[in-house]
C-alpha atoms as a PDB file:
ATOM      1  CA  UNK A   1     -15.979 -36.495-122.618  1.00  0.00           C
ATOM      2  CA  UNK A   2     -14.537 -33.327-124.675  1.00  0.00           C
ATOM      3  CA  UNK A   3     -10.393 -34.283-125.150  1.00  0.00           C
ATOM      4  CA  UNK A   4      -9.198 -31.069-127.093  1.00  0.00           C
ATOM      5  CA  UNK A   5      -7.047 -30.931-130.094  1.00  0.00           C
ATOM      6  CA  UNK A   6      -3.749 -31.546-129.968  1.00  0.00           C
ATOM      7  CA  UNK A   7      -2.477 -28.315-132.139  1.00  0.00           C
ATOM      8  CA  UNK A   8       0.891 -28.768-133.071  1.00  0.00           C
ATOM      9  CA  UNK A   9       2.692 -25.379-132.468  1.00  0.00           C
ATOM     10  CA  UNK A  10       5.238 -25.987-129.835  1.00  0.00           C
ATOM     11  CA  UNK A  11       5.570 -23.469-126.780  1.00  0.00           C
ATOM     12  CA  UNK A  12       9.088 -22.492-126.952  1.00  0.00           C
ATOM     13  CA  UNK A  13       9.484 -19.402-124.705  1.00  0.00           C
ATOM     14  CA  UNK A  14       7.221 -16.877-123.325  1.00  0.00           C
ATOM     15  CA  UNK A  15       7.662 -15.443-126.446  1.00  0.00           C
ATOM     16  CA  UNK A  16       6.288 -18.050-128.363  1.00  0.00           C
ATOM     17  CA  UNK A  17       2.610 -17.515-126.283  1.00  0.00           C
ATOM     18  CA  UNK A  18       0.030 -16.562-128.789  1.00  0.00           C
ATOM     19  CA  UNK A  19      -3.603 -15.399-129.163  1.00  0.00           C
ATOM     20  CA  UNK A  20      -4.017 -19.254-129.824  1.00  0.00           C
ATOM     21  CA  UNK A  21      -2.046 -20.245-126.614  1.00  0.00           C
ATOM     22  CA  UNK A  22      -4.161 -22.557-123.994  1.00  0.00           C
ATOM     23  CA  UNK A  23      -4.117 -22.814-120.704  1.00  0.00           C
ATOM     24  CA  UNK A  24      -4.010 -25.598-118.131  1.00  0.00           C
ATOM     25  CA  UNK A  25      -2.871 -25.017-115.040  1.00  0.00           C
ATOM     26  CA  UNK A  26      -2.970 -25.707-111.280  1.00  0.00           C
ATOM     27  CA  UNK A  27      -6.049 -24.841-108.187  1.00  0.00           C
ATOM     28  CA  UNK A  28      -4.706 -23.846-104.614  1.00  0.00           C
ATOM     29  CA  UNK A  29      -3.986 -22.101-101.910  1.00  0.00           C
ATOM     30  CA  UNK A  30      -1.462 -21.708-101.433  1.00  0.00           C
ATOM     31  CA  UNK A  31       0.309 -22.885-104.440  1.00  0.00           C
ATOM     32  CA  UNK A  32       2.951 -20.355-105.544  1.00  0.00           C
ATOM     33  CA  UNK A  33       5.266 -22.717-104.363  1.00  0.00           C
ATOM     34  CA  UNK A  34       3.936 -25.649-106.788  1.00  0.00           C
ATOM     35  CA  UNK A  35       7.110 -27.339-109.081  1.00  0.00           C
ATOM     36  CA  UNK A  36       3.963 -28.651-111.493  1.00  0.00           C
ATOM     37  CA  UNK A  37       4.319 -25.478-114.085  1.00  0.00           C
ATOM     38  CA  UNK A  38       7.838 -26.765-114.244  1.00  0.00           C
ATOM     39  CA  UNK A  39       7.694 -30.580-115.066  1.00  0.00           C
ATOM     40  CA  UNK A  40       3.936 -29.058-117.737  1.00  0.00           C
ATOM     41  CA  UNK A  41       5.289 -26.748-119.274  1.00  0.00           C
ATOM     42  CA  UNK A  42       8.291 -28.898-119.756  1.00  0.00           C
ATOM     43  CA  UNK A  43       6.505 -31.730-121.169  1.00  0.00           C
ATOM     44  CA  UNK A  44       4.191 -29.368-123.237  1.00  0.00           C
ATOM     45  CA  UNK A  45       6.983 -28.296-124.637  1.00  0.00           C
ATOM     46  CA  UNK A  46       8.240 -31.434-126.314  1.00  0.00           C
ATOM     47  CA  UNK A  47       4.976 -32.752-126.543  1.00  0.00           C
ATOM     48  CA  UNK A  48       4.192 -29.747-129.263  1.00  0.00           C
ATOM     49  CA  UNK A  49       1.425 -28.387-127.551  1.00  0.00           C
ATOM     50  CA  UNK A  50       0.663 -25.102-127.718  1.00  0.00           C
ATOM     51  CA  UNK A  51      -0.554 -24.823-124.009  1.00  0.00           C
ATOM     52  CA  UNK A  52       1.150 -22.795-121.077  1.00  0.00           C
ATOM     53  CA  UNK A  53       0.527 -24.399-117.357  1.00  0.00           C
ATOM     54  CA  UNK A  54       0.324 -21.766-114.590  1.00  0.00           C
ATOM     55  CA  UNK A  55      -0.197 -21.752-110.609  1.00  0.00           C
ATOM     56  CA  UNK A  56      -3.620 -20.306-110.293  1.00  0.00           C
ATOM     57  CA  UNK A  57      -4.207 -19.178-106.754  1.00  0.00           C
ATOM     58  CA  UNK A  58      -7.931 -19.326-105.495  1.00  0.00           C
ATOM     59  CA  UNK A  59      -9.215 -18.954-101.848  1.00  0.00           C
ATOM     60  CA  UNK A  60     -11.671 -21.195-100.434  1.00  0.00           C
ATOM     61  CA  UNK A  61     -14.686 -18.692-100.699  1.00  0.00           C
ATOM     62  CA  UNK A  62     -13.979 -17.590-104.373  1.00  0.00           C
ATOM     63  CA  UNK A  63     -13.623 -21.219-105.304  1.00  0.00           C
ATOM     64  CA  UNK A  64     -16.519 -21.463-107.730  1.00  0.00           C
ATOM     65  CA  UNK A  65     -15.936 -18.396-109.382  1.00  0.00           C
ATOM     66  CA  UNK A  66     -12.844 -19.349-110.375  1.00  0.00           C
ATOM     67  CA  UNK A  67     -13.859 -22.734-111.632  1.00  0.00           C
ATOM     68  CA  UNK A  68     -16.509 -21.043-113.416  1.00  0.00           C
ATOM     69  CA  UNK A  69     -14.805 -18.510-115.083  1.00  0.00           C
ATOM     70  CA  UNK A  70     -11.622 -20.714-116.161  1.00  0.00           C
ATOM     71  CA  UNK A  71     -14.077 -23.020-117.753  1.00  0.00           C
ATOM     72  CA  UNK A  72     -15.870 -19.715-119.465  1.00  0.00           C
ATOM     73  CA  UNK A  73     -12.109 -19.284-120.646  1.00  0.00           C
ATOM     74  CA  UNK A  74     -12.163 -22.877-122.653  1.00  0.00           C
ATOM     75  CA  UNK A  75      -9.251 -23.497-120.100  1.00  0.00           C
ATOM     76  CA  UNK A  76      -7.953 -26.867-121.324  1.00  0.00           C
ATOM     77  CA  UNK A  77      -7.792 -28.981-117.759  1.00  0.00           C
ATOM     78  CA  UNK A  78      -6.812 -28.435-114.152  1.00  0.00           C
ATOM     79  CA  UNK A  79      -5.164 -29.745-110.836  1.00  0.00           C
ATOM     80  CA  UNK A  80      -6.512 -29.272-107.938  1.00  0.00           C
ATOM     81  CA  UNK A  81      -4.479 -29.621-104.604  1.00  0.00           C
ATOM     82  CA  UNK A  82      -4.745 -28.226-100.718  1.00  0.00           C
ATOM     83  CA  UNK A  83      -7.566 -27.812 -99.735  1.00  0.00           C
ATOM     84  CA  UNK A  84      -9.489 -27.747-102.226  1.00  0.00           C
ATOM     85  CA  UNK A  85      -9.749 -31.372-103.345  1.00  0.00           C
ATOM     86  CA  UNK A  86     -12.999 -32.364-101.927  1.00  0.00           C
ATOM     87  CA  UNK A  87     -14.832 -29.263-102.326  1.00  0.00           C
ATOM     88  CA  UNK A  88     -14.223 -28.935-106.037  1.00  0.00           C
ATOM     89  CA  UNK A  89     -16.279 -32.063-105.757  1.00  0.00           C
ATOM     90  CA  UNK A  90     -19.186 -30.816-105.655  1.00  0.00           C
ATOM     91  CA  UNK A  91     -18.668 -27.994-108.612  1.00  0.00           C
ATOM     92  CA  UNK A  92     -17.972 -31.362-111.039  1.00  0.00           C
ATOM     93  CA  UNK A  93     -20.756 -32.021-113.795  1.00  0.00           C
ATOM     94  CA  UNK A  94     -19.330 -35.441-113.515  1.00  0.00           C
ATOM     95  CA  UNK A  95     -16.992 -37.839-111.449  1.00  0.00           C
ATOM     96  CA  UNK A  96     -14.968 -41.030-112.140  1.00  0.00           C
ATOM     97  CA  UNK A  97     -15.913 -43.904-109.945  1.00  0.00           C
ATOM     98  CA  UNK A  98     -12.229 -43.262-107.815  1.00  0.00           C
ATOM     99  CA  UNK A  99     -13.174 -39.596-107.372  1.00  0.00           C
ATOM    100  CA  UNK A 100     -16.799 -40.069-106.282  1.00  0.00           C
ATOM    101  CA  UNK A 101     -15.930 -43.133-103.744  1.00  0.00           C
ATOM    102  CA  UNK A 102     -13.105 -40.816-102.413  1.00  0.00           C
ATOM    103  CA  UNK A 103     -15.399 -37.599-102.213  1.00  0.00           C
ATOM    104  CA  UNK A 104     -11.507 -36.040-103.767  1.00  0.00           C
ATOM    105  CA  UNK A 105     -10.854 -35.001-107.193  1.00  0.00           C
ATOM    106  CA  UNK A 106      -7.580 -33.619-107.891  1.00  0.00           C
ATOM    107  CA  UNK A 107      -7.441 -33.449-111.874  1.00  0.00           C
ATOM    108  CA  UNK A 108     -10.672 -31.478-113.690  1.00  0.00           C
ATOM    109  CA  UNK A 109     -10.887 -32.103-117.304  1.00  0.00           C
ATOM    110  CA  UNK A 110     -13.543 -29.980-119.827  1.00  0.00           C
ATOM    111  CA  UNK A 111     -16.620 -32.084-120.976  1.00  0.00           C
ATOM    112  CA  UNK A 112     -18.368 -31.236-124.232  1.00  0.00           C
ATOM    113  CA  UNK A 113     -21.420 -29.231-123.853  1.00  0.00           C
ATOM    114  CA  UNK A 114     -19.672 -27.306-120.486  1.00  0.00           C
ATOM    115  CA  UNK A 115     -19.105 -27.903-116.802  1.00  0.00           C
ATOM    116  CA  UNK A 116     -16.205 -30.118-115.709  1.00  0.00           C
ATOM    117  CA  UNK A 117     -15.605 -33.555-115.164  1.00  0.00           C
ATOM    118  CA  UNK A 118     -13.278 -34.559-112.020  1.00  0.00           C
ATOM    119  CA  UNK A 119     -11.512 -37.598-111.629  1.00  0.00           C
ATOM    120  CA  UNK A 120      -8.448 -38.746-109.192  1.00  0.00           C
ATOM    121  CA  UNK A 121      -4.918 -39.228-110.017  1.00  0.00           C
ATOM    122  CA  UNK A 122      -2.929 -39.179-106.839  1.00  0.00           C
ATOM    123  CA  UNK A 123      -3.728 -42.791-106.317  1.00  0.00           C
ATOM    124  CA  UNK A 124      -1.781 -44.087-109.284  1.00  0.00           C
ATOM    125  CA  UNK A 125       0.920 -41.160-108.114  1.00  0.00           C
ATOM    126  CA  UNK A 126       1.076 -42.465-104.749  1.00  0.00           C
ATOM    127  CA  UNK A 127       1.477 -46.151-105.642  1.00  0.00           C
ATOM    128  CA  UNK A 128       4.198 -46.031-108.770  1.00  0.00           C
ATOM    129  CA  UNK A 129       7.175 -46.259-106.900  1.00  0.00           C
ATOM    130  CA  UNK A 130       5.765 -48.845-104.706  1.00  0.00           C
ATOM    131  CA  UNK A 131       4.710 -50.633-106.974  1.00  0.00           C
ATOM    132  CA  UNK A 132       8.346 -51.277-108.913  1.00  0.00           C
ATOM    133  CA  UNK A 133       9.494 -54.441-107.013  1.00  0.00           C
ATOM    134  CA  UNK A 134       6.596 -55.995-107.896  1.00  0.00           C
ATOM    135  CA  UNK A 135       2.369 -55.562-107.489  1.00  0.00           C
ATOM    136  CA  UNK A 136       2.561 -58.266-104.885  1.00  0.00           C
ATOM    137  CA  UNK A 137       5.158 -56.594-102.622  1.00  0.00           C
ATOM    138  CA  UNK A 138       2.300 -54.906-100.057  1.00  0.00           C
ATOM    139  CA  UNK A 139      -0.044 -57.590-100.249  1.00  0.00           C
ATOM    140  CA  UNK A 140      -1.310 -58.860 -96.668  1.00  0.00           C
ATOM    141  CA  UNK A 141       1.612 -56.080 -95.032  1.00  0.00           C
ATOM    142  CA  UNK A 142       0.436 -54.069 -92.212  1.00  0.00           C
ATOM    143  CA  UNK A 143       0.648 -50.246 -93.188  1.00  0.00           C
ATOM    144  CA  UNK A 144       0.562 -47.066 -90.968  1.00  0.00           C
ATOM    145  CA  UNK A 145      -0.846 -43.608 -92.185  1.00  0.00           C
ATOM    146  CA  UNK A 146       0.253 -40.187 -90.572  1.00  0.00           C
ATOM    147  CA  UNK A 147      -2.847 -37.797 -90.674  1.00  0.00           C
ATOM    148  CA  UNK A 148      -6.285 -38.357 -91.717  1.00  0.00           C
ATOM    149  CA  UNK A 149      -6.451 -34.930 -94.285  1.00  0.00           C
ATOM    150  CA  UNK A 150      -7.589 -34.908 -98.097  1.00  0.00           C
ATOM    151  CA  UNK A 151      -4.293 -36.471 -98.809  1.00  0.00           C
ATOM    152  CA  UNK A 152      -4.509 -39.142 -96.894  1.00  0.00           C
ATOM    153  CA  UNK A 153      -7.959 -40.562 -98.408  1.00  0.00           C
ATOM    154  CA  UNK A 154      -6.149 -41.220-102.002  1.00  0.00           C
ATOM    155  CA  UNK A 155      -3.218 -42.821 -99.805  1.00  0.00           C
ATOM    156  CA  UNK A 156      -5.515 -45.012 -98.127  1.00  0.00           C
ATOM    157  CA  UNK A 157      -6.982 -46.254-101.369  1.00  0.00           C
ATOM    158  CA  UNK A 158      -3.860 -46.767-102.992  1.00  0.00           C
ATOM    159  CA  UNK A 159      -3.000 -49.103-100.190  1.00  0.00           C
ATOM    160  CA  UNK A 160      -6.317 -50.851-100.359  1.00  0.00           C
ATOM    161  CA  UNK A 161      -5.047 -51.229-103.895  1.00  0.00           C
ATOM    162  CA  UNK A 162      -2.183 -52.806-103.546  1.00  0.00           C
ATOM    163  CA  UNK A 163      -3.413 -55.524-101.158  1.00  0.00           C
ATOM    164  CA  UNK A 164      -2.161 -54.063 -97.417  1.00  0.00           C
ATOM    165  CA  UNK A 165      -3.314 -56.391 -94.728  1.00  0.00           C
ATOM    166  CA  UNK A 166      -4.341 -54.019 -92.003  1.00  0.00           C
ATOM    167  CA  UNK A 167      -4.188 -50.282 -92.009  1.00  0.00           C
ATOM    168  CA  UNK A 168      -4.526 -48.000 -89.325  1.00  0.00           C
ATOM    169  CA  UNK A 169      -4.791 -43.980 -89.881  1.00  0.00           C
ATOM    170  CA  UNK A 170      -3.660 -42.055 -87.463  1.00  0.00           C
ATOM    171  CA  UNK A 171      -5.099 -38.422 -86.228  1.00  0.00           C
ATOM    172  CA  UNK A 172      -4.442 -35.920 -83.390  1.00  0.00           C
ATOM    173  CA  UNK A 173      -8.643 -34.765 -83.866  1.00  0.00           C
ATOM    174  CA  UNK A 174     -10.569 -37.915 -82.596  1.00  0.00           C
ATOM    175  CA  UNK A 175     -13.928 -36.630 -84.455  1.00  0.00           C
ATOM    176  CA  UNK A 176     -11.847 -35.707 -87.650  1.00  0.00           C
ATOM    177  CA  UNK A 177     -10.208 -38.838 -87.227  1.00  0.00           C
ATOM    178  CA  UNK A 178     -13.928 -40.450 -86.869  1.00  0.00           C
ATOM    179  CA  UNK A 179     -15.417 -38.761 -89.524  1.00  0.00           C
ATOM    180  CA  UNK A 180     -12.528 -39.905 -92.062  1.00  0.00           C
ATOM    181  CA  UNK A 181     -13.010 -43.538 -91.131  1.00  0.00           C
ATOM    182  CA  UNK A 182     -16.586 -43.593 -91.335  1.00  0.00           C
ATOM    183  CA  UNK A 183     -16.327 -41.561 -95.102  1.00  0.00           C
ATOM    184  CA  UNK A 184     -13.562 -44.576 -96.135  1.00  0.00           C
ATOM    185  CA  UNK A 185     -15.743 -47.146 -94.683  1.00  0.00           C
ATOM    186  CA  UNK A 186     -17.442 -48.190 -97.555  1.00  0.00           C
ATOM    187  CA  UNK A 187     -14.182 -49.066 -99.592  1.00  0.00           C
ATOM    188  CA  UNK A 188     -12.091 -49.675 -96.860  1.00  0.00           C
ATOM    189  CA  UNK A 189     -13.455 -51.822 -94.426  1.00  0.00           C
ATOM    190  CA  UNK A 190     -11.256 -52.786 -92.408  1.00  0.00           C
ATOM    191  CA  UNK A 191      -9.340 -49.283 -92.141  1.00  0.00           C
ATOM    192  CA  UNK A 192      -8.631 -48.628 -88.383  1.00  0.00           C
ATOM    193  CA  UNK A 193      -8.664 -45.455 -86.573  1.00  0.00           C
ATOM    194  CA  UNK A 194      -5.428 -44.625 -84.411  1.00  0.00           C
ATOM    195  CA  UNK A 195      -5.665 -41.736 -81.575  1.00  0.00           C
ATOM    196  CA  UNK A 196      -2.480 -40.148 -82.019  1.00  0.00           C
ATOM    197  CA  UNK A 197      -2.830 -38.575 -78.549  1.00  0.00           C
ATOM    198  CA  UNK A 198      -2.681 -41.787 -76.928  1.00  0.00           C
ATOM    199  CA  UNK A 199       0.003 -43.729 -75.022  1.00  0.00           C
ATOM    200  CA  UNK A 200       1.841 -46.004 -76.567  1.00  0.00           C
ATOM    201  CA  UNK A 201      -0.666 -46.749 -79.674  1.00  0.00           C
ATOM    202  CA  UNK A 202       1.483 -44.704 -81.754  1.00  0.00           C
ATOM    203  CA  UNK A 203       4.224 -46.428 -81.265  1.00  0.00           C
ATOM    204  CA  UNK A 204       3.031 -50.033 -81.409  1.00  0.00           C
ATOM    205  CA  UNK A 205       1.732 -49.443 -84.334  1.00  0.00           C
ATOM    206  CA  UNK A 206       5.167 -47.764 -85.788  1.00  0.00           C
ATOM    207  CA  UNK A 207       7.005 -50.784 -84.723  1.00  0.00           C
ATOM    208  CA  UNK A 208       4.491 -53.716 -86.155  1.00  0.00           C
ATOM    209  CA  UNK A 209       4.113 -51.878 -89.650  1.00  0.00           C
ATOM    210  CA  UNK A 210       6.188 -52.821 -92.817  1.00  0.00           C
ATOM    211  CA  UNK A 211       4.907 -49.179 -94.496  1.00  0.00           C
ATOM    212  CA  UNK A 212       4.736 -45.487 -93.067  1.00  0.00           C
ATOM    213  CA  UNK A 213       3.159 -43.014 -95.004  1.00  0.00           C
ATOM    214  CA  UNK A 214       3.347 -39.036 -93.739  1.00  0.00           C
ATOM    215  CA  UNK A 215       0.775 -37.597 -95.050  1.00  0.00           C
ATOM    216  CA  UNK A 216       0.894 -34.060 -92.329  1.00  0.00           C
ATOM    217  CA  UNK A 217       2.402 -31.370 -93.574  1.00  0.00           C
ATOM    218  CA  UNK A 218       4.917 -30.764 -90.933  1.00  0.00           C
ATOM    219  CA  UNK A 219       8.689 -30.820 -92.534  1.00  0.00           C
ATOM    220  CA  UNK A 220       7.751 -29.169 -95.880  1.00  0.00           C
ATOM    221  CA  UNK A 221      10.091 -26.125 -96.356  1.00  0.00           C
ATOM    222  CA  UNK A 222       7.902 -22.940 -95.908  1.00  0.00           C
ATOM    223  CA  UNK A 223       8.953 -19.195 -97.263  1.00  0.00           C
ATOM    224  CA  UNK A 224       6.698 -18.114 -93.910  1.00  0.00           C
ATOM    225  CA  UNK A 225       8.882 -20.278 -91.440  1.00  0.00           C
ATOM    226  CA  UNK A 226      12.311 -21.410 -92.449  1.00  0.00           C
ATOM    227  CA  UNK A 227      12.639 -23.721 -89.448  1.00  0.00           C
ATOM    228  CA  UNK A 228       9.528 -25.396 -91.047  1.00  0.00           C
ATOM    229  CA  UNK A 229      11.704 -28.378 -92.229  1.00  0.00           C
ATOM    230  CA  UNK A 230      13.884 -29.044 -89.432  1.00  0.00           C
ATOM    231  CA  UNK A 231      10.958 -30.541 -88.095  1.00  0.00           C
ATOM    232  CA  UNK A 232       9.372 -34.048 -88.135  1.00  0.00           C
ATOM    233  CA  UNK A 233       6.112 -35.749 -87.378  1.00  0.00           C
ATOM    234  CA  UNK A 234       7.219 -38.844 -85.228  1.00  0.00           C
ATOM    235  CA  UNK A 235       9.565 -37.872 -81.798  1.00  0.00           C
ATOM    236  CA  UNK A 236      12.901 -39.443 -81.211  1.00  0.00           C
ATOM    237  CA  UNK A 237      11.213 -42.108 -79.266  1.00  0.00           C
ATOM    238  CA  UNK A 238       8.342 -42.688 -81.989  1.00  0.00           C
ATOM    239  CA  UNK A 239      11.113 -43.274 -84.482  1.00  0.00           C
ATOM    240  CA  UNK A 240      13.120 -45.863 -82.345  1.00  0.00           C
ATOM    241  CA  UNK A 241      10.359 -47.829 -83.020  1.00  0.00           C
ATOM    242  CA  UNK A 242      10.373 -47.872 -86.416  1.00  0.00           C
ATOM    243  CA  UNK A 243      11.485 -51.324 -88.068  1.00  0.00           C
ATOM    244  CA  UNK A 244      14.634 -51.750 -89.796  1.00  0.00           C
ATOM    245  CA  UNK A 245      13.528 -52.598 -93.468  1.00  0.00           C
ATOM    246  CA  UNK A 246      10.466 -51.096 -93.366  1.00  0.00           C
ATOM    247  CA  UNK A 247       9.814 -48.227 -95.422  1.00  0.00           C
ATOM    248  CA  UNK A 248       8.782 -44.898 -94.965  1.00  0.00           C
ATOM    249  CA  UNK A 249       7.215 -42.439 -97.332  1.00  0.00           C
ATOM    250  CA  UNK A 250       6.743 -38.986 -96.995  1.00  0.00           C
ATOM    251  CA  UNK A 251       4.343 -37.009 -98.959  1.00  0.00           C
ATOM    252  CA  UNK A 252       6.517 -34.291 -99.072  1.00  0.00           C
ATOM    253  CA  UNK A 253       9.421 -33.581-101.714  1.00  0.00           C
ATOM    254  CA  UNK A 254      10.628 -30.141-100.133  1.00  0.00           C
ATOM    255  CA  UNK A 255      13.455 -30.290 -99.054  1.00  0.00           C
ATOM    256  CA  UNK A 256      14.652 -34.002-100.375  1.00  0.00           C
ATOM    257  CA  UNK A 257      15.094 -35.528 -98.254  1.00  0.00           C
ATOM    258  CA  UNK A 258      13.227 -33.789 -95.353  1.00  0.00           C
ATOM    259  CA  UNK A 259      13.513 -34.661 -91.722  1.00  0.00           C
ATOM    260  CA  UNK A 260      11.448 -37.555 -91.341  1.00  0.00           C
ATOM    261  CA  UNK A 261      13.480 -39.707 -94.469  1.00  0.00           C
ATOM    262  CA  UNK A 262      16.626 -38.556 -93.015  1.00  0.00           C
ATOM    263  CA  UNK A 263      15.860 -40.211 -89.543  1.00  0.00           C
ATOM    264  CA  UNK A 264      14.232 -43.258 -91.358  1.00  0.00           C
ATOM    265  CA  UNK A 265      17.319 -43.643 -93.267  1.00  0.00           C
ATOM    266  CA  UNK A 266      19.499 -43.557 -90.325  1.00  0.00           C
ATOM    267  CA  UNK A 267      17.584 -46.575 -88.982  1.00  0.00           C
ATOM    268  CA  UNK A 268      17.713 -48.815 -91.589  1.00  0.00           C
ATOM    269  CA  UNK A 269      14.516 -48.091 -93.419  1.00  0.00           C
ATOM    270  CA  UNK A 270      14.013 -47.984 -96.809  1.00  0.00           C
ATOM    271  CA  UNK A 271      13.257 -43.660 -97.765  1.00  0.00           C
ATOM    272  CA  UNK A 272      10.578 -42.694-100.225  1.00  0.00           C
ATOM    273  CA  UNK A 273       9.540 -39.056-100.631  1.00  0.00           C
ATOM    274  CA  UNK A 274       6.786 -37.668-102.707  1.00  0.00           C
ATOM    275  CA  UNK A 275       8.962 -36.321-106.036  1.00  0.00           C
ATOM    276  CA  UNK A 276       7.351 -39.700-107.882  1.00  0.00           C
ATOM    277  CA  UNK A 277       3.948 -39.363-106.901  1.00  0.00           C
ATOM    278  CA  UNK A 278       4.062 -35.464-108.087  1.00  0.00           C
ATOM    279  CA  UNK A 279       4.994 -37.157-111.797  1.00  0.00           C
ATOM    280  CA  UNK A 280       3.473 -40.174-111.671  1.00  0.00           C
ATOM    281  CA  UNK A 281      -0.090 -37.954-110.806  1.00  0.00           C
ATOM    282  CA  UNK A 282       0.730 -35.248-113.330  1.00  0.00           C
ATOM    283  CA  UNK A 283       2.116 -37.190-115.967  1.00  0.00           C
ATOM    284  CA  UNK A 284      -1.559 -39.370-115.566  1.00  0.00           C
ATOM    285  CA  UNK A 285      -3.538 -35.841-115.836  1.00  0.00           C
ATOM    286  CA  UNK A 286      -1.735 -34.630-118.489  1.00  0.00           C
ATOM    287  CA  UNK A 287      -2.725 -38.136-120.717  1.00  0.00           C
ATOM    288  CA  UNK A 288      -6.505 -36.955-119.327  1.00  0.00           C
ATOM    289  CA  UNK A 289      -5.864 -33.200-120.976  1.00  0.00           C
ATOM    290  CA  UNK A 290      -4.807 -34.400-124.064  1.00  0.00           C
ATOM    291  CA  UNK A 291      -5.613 -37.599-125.161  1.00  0.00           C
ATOM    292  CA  UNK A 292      -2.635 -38.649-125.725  1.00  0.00           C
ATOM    293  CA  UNK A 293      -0.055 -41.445-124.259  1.00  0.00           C
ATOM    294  CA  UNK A 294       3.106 -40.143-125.813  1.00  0.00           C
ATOM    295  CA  UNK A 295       3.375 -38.096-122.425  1.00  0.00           C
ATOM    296  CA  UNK A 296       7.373 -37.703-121.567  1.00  0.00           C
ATOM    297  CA  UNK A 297       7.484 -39.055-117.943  1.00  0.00           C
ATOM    298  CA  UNK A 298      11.276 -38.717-117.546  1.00  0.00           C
ATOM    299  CA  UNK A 299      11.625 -35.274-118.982  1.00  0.00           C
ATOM    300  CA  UNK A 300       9.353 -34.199-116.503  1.00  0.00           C
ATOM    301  CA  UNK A 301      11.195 -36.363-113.291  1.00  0.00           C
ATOM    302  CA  UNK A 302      14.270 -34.504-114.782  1.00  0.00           C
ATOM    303  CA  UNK A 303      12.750 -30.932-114.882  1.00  0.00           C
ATOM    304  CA  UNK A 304      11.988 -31.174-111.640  1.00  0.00           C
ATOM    305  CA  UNK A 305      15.218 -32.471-110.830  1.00  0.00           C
ATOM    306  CA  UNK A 306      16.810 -29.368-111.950  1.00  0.00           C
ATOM    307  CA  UNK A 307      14.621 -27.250-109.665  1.00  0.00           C
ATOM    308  CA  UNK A 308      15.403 -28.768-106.564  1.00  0.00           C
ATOM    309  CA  UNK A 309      18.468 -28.333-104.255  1.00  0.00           C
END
């Protein structure tokens, strides 16, 4: 695999961009709302490279152009979040054994010779902060998991990770919900589909589960719909049934803490929304970019600290 030169002229300011100036950057759509160019560039920055990291919009259908032509650009490495995780899959030259058992690649690094090799680094996001009172904390616990989308397959393997007991995924689409099961099979054996839709399942499973994990969209603040985060995944009743010292975790970082934490919180549970796993993930791509360890974790936690009310 290609790692690129770590040049040693440090971007300052827009000013500072040069005719030798790389770029890295992130795939989605939409993603003009994406906090990553603040916690890169940061990090860049103090790292000395002389790389700027920009939200790079691309619709589904002019997917592999883009990948094409930002690779024809000697682009140094790219994210890749909603929805395009699994089908920039298939436009990989290469994948890591995570990525190609999860069919999900959310970090694309430049291999010598051309194309692009993808690998996965929202599992080690997802499972840093659980993961700081101790790697045998989840072992044999029973875990719950809130949608069955492209997020929720690296969630699923970070809980397989850490040792969960049973897990059950839970989906409003029975065949979606089918189809995810039967594609995490393989690696997660004894992953359990939940109907959503159903009677009371949802919330026996709410109150038997020491972990929650929201991996739906609904809550995240939305320029489109500014009621967007007064809302929340689970009804009043589903979250009476939620255990008091269990945690929750919620994918989502905007706003901090959304609706779902808040209501958690009030019952006792332990909150955990997604700011971490947004480091954690970029912090590991950014070591894949550059070759380098020396990458400044906190600085970036901070920067994004700044940016959010």
């Amino acid at each position: 695999m290609w790692l690129p030169n770590s040049t040693r002229t440090a971007v300052t300011s827009p000013s500072a961009i040069s005719g030798s100036t790389a770029l890295v950057g992130v795939l989605g759509d939409p993603v003009r709302h994406s906090l990553s160019p603040v916690m890169h560039n940061a990090a860049l920055q103090t790292m000395g490279l002389n790389w700027v990291y920009l939200a790079l919009p691309a619709a589904a259908a002019d997917l592999a152009a883009v990948v094409r032509g930002l690779e024809a650009v000697h682009c140094r490495g790219l994210n890749v979040t909603i929805p395009h995780k699994q089908a920039v899959a298939t436009l990989c030259r290469s994948l890591s054994p995570l990525a190609k058992r999860l069919g999900a690649v959310n970090t694309l690094v430049p291999l010598e010779g051309g194309g692009w090799h993808g690998t996965n680094t929202d599992v080690e996001g997802f499972c840093a902060p659980l993961r700081e009172n101790g790697p045998q904390r989840w072992r044999g616990q029973r875990a719950l998991v809130l949608g069955c989308g492209g997020s929720a397959r690296a969630v699923v393997a970070g809980l397989v990770e850490l040792g969960c007991g049973a897990i059950e995924v839970a989906g409003r689409d029975p065949v979606r919900l089918q189809a995810f099961i039967a594609d995490c099979a393989a690696w997660a054996p004894r992953l359990q589909p939940l109907d959503w839709n159903s009677p009371g399942a949802l919330e026996a499973s709410l109150a038997a589960a020491a972990l929650v994990v929201n991996t739906t969209p609904v809550g995240m603040r939305s320029a489109d719909d500014p009621q967007a985060v007064e809302r929340c995944p689970l009804s009043p009743e589903q979250l009476d049934q939620l255990s008091a010292g269990s945690t929750v975790y919620d994918l989502i970082y905007t706003p901090r803490p959304t609706r779902l934490l808040q209501e958690a919180g009030a019952r006792g549970c332990t909150a955990i929304d997604g700011l971490e796993m947004l480091v954690q993930q970029g912090a590991a791509a950014l070591r894949h970019w550059s070759g380098r360890q020396d990458v400044p974790v906190a600085l970036m936690r901070q920067a994004l600290l700044e940016q959010l009310p």
